[in-house]
Protein backbone atom coordinates (compact mmCIF):
# COMPACT_ATOMS: atom_id res chain seq x y z
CA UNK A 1 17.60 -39.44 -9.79
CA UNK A 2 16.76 -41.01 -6.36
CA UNK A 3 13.86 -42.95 -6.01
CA UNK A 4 12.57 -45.23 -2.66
CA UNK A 5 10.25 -48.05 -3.24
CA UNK A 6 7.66 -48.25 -0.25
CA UNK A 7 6.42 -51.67 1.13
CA UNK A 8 3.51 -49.59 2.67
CA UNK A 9 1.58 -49.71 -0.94
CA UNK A 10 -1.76 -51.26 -1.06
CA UNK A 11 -2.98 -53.24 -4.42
CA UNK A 12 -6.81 -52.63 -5.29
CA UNK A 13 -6.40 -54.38 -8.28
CA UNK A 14 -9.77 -55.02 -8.81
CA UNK A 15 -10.65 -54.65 -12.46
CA UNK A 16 -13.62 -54.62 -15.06
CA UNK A 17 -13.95 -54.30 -19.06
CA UNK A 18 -16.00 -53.01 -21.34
CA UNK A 19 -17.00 -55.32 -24.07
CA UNK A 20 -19.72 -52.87 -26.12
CA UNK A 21 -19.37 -53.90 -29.89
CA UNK A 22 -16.87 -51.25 -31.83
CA UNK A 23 -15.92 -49.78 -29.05
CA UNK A 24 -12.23 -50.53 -27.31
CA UNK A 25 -11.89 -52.38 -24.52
CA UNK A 26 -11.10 -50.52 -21.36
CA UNK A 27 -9.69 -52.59 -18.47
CA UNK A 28 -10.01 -50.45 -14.61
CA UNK A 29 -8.53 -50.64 -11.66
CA UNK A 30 -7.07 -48.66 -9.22
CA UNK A 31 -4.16 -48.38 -7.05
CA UNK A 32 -3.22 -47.38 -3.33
CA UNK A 33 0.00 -45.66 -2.17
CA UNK A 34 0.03 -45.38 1.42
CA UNK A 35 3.13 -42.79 2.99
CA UNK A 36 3.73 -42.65 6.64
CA UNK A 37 6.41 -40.43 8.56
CA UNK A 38 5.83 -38.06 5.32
CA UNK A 39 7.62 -34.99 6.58
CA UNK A 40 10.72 -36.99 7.32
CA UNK A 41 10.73 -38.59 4.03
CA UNK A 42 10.00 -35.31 2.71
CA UNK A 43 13.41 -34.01 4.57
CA UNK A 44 15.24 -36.83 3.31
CA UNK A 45 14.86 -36.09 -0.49
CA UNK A 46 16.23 -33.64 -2.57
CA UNK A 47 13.88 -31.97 -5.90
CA UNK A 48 13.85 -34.56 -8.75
CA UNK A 49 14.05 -37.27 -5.86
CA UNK A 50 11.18 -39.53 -5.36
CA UNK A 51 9.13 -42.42 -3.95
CA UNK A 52 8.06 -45.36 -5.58
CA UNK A 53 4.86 -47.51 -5.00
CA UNK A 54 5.01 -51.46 -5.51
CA UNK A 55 4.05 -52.18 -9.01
CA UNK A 56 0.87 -53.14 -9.84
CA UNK A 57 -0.08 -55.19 -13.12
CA UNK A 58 -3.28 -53.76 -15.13
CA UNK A 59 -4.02 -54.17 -19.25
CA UNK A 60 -1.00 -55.92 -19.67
CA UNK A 61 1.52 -53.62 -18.49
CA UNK A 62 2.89 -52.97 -14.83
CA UNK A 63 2.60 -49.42 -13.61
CA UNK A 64 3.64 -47.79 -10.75
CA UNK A 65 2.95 -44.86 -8.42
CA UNK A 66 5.55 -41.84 -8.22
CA UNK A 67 5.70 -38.99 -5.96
CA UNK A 68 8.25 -35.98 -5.85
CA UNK A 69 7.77 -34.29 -2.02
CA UNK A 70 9.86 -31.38 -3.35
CA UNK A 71 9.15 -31.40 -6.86
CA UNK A 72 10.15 -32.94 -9.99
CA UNK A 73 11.97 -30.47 -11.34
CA UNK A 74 13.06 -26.79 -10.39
CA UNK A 75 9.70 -25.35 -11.28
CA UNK A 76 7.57 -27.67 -9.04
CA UNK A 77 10.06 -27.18 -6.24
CA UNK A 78 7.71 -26.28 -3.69
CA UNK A 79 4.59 -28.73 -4.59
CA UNK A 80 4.44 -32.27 -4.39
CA UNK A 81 4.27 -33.91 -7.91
CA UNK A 82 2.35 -37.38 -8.61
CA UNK A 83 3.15 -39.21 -11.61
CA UNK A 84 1.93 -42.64 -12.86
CA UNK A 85 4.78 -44.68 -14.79
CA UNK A 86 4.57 -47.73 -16.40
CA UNK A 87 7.48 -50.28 -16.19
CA UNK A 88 10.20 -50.61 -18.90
CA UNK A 89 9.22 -54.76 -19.86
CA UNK A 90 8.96 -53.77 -23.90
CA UNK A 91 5.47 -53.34 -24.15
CA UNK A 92 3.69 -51.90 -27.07
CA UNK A 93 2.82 -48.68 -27.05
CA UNK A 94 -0.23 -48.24 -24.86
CA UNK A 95 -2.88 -45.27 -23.71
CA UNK A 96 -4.24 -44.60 -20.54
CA UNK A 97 -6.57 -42.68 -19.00
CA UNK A 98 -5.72 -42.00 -15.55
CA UNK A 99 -6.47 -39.81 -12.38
CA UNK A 100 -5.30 -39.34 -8.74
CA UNK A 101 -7.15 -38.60 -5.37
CA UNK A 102 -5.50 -37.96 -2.02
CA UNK A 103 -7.65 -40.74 -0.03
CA UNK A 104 -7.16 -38.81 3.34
CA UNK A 105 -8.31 -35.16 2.13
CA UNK A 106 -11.85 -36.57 0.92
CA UNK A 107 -13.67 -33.88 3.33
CA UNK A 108 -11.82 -31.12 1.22
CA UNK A 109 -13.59 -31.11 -1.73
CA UNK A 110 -12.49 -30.74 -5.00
CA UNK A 111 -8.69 -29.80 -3.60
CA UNK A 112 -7.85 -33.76 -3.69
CA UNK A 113 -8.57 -34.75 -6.98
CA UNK A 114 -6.94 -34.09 -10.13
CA UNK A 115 -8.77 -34.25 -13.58
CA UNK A 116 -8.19 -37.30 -15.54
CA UNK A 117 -5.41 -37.28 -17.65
CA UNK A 118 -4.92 -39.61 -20.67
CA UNK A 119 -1.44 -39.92 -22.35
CA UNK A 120 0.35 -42.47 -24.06
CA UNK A 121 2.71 -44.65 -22.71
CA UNK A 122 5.54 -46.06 -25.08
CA UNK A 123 8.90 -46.42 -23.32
CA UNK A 124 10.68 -44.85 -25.90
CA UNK A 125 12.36 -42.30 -23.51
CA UNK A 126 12.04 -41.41 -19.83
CA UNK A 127 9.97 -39.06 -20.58
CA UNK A 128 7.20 -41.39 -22.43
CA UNK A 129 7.21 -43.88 -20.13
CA UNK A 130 5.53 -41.77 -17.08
CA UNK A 131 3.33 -38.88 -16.54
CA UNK A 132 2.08 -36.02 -14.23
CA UNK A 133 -0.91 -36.76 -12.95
CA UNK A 134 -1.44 -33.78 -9.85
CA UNK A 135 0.02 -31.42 -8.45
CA UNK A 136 -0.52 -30.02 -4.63
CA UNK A 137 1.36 -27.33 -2.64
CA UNK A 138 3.72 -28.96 -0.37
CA UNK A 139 2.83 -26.27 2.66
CA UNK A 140 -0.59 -26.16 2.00
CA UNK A 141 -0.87 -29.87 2.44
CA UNK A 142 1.42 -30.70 4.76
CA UNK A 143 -0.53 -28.41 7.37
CA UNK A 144 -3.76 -29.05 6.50
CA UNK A 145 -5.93 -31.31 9.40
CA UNK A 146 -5.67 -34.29 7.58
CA UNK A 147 -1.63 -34.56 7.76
CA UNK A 148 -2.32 -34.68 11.41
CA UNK A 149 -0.79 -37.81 11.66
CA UNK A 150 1.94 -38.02 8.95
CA UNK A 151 0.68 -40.18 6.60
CA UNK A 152 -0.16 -39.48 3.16
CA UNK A 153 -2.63 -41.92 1.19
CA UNK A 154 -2.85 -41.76 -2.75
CA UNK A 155 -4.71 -43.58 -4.43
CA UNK A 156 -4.50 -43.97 -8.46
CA UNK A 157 -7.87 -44.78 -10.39
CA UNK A 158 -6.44 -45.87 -13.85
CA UNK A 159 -8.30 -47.37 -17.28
CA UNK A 160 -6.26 -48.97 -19.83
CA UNK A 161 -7.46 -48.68 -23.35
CA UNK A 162 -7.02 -51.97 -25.44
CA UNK A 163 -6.71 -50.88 -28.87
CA UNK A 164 -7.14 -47.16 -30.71
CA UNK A 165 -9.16 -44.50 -28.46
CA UNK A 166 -12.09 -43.62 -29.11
CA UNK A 167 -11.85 -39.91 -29.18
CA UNK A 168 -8.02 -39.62 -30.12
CA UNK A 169 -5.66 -36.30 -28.89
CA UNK A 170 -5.82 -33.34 -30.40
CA UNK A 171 -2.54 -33.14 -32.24
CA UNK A 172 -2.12 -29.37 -31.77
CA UNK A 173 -4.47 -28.02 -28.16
CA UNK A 174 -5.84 -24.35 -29.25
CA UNK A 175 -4.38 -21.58 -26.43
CA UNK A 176 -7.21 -20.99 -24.73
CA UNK A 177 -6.78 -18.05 -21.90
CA UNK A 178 -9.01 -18.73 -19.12
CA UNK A 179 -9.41 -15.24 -17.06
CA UNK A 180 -8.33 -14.91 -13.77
CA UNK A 181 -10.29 -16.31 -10.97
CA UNK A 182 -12.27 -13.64 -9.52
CA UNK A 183 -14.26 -15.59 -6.46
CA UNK A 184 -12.44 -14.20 -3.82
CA UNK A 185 -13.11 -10.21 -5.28
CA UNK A 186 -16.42 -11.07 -5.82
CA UNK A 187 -17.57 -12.74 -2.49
CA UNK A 188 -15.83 -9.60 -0.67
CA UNK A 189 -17.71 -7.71 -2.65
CA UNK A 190 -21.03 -9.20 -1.48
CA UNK A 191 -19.93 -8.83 2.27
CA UNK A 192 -18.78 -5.14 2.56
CA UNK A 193 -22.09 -4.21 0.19
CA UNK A 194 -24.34 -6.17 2.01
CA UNK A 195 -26.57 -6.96 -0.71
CA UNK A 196 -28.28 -9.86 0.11
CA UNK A 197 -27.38 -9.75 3.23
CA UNK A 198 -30.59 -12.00 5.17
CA UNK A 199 -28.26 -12.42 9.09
CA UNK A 200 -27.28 -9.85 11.50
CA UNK A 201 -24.36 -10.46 13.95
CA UNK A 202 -23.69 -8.10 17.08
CA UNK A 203 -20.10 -8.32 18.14
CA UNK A 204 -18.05 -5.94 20.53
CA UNK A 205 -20.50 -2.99 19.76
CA UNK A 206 -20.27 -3.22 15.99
CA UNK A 207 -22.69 -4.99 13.70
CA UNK A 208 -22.14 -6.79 10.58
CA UNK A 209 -24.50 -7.96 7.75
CA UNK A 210 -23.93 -11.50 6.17
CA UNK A 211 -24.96 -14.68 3.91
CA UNK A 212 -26.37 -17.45 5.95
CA UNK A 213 -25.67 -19.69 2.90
CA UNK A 214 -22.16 -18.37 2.67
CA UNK A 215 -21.55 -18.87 6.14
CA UNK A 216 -23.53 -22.27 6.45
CA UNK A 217 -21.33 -23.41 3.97
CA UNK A 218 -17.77 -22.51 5.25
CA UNK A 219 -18.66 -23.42 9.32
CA UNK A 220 -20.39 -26.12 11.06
CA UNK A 221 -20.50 -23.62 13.94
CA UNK A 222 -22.38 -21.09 11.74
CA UNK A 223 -24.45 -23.91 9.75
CA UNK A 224 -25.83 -24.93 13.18
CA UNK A 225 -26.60 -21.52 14.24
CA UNK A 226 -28.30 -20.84 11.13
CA UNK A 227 -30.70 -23.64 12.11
CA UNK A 228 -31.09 -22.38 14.76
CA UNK A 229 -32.64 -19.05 12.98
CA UNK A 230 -34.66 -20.94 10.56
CA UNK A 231 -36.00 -22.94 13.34
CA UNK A 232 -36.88 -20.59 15.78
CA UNK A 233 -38.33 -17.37 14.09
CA UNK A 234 -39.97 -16.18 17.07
CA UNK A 235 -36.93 -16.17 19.12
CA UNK A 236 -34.52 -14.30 16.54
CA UNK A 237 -37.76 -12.40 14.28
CA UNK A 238 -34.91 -10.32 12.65
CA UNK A 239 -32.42 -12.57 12.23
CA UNK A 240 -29.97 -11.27 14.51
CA UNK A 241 -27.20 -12.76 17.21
CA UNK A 242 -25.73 -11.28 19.53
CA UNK A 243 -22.29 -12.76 20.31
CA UNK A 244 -21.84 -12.21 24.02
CA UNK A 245 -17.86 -13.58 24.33
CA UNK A 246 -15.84 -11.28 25.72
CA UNK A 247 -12.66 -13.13 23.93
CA UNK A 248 -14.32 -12.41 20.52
CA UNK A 249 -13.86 -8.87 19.42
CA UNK A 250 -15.37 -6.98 17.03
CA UNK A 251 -11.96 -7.01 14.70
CA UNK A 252 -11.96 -10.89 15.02
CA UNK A 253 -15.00 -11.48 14.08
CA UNK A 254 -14.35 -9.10 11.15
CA UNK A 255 -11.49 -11.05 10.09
CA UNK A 256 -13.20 -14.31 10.77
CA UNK A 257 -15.76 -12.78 7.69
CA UNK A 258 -13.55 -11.71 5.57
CA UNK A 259 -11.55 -15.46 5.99
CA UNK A 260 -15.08 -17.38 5.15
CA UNK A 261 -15.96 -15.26 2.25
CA UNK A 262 -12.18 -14.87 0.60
CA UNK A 263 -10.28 -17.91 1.72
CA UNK A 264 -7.45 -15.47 2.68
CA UNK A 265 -6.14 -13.18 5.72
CA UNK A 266 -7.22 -9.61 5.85
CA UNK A 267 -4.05 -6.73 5.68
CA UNK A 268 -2.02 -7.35 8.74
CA UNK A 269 0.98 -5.55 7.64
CA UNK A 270 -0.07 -3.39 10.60
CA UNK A 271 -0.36 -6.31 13.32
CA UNK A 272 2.16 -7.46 15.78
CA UNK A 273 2.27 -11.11 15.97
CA UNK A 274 1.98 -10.88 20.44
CA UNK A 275 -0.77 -7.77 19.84
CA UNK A 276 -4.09 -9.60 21.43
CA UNK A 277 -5.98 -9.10 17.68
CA UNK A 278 -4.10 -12.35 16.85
CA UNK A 279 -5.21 -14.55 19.98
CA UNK A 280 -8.83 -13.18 19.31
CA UNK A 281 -8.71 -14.18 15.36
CA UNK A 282 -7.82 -17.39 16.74
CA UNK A 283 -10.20 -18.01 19.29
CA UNK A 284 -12.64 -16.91 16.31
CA UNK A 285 -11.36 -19.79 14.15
CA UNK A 286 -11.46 -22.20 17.24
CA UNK A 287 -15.55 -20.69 18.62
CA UNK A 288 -16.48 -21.01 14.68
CA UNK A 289 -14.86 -23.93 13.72
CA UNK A 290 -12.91 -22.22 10.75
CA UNK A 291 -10.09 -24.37 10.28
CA UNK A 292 -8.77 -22.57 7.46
CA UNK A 293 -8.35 -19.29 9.61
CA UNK A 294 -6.22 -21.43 11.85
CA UNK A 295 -4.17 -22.06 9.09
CA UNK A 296 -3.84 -19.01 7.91
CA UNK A 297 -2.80 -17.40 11.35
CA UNK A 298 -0.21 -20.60 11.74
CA UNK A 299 1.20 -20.02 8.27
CA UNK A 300 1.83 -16.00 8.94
CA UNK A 301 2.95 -16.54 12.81
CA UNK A 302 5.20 -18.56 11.27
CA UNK A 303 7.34 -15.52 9.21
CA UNK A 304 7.10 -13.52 12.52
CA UNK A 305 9.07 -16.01 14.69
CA UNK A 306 12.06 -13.75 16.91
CA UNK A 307 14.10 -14.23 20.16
CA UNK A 308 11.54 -11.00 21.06
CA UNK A 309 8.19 -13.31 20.28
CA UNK A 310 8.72 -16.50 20.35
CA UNK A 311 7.59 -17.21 23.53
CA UNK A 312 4.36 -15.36 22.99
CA UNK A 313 4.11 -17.14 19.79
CA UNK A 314 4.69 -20.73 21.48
CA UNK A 315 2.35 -19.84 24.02
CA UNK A 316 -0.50 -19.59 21.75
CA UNK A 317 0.36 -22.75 19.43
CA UNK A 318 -0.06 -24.58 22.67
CA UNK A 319 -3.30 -22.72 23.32
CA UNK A 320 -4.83 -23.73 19.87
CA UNK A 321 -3.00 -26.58 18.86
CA UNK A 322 -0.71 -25.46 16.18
CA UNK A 323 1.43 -28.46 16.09
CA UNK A 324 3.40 -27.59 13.10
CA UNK A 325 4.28 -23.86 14.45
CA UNK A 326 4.83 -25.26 18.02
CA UNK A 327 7.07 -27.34 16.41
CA UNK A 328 9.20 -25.17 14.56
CA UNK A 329 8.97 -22.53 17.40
CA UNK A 330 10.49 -25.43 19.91
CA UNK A 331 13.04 -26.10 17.50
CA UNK A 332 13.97 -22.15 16.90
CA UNK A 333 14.47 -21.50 20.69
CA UNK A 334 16.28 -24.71 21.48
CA UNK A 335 19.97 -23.64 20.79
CA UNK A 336 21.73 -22.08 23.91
CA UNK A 337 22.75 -18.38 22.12
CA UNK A 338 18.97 -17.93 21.38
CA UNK A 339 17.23 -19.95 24.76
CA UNK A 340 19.35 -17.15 26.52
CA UNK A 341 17.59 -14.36 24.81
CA UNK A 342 14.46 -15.58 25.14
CA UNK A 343 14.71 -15.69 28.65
CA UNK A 344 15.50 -11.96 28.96
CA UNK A 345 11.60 -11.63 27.54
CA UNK A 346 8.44 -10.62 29.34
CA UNK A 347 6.90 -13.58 26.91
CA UNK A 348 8.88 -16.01 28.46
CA UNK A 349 7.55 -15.62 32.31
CA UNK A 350 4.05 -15.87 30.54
CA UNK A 351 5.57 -19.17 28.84
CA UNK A 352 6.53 -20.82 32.12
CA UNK A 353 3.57 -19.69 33.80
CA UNK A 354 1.24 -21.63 31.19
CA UNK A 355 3.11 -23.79 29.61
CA UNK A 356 6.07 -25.61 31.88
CA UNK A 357 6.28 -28.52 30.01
CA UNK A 358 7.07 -26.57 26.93
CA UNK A 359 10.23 -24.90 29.00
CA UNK A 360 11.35 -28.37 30.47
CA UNK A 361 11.14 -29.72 27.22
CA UNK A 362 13.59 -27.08 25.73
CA UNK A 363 15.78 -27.77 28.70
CA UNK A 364 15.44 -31.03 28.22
CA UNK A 365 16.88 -30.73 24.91
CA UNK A 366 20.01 -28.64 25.47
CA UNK A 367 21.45 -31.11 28.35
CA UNK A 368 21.63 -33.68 25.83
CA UNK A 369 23.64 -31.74 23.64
C-alpha cells in the first residue's frame, strides 16, 4: 500500500477533559488535513493508495488522518474513504470516539459530516489500528462549487476515552432494515398534484403550481422572489409571476421544478445534448441560482461528448462555466485524428465564432506536440 504524508496538515490540537466524578475522562481535540492540487493527487494514486496527514498527539496516543481518493478497497473504488489511524508506538488498547467534516462544504448541509464513530484502537493488526470514518462520492465531490479551487480541507473532531466507556458496544448490532428513502417520490408527488400548492408561475404559455417553502428552500433566486410575494400582496394578490425571459422556456422551467423538488434530472433519454432544451435548462439553473441543476446537466453532457458535439458542448461550458466539462471536452478534441473531425462540424464555426480562445488554445496544444 502507497501512502503520501502531506506537510499541508494543520494541528488544532486544542484539547479539554472531563473530570465529572465516575465518569471517564474524555480528552478532545481536533485535527486539520488540508489537500491542494486534489485532482492531480487523485490521478496519481491507485485504489488502496492513500494520503497521510502529519501526526497529531491526543490522550496519549498519536493519530493520524488517512484518505483513499479512489477508495480503500475494490468496493469503495469510486468514493473517497477517510479513516483515522492511530500510530503503531505500543500503546494500550484505547477507544475513541471520533467524526469527520469536510471544512470547505459547510454550506452543504448535512452532506459533509459523517456520524461519530467510536471503535477501539489496539494495534494488534492493520486492521485495529485504523478506522473508516466517511465516505463521499469521488464525482459528486470533486464537481461540486466548493472544489472550485482544488483543495480539499478535512478536518477530524476526535475524543479519547481514558478508561472503560461509559455506554460500552453492543457485542452483536441487531439487523435493522431501514426502508428505502422515499423523499424524492414523495416531493414529486406534491408538485405534479399540486396539493398545497400556495405560488403560481407563468412560463412560455404554460403555468405551473408550486411550494414557496420548497422553492425558498432550494434557491436564493426563488427565496428572494418569494419575499417579494409576501411583501407585496397588492402587487401579486394571487400569488402569481409571470416569467417574461424569452431564454427560459416552458420545458426548462419544468425541469428546473422537477430538479428542486427531486434532486435529480427529469427523462432525457429523448434529448440531444446540442437540442436548445439543454442551453435553456441551463440558463434556468444560472437565472435561479440552482447549482445542483448545473451539475446535473455537466455530469450528463459529460456521457454525450462526440467528434459530432463537442463543439456545441464546449461552447456552452464556456457559456456557464462548466470548468470540469470544458476541461475534459478541451482535452477530448485536442488530438489531431479527432481536432480534424471536429472541424468538418457546423458546431465548430459556432465555436470559433464565440469562443476563439478556446480554438487557439487547442491549437496551441497540438504544435507542441
Amino acid at each position: 500500500m502507497k501512502s503520501f504524508a502531506l506537510d499541508s496538515a494543520t494541528d488544532t490540537d486544542a484539547a479539554s477533559t472531563s473530570t465529572a466524578t465516575g465518569v471517564p475522562e474524555v480528552v478532545t481535540g481536533s485535527h486539520t488535513l488540508t489537500i491542494s492540487q486534489f485532482s492531480e493527487k487523485k490521478a496519481l494514486l491507485a485504489c488502496g493508495e492513500c494520503l497521510r496527514s502529519a501526526q497529531f498527539r491526543l490522550g496519549g496516543s498519536n493519530w493520524y488522518i488517512k484518505v483513499y481518493p479512489n477508495g480503500h478497497d475494490a468496493g469503495s473504488k469510486d468514493n473517497v474513504s477517510f479513516f483515522l489511524a492511530r500510530g503503531r508506538s505500543g500503546e494500550p488498547e484505547t477507544t475513541a470516539e471520533f467524526a469527520f467534516e469536510l471544512a470547505n462544504f459547510k454550506e452543504a448541509g448535512g452532506n459533509n459530516k459523517s456520524a461519530k464513530v467510536r471503535a477501539t484502537f489496539d494495534n494488534s493488526n492493520a486492521n485495529s489500528s485504523e478506522h473508516l470514518g466517511f465516505q463521499r462520492a469521488a464525482a459528486e465531490l470533486q464537481s461540486a462549487p466548493q472544489m472550485r479551487s482544488d483543495r480539499l480541507i478535512v478536518r477530524c473532531k476526535l475524543g479519547v476515552f481514558r478508561g472503560k466507556p461509559p455506554c460500552p458496544l453492543l457485542a452483536e448490532a441487531p439487523a435493522i432494515a431501514t426502508p428505502p428513502d422515499t423523499r424524492s417520490s414523495d416531493f414529486l408527488w406534491l408538485l405534479k398534484s399540486q396539493e398545497g400548492s400556495d405560488v403560481t408561475y407563468a412560463v412560455g404559455g404554460t403555468t405551473f403550481r408550486a411550494h414557496s417553502c420548497i422553492l425558498s428552500a432550494r434557491s436564493p433566486v426563488f427565496r428572494e422572489e418569494m419575499r417579494e410575494l409576501v411583501d407585496n400582496p397588492e402587487k401579486y394578490p394571487w400569488r402569481y409571476i409571470n416569467v417574461e425571459e424569452e431564454e427560459m422556456t416552458a420545458q426548462a422551467f419544468e425541469a428546473l421544478l422537477h430538479v428542486v423538488y427531486t434532486d435529480q434530472l427529469p427523462g432525457m433519454s429523448y434529448v440531444d445534448p446540442t437540442e436548445e432544451t439543454v442551453e435553456a435548462m441551463l440558463f434556468a439553473a444560472e437565472r435561479y441560482g440552482a447549482e445542483r441543476l448545473k451539475l446535473r446537466c455537466e455530469q450528463w453532457l459529460c456521457s454525450f461528448v462526440t467528434p459530432l458535439t463537442v463543439a456545441d458542448i464546449l461552447s456552452m461550458a464556456v457559456r456557464y462555466d462548466l470548468r470540469l466539462l470544458e476541461d475534459a471536452c478541451v482535452k477530448y478534441a485536442t488530438p489531431d485524428h479527432v481536432w480534424e473531425h471536429v472541424k468538418g462540424t457546423e458546431g465548430f464555426n459556432r465555436l470559433r465564432a464565440s469562443c476563439p480562445h478556446i480554438v487557439r488554445e487547442i491549437e496551441g496544444k497540438q504544435r507542441k506536440y
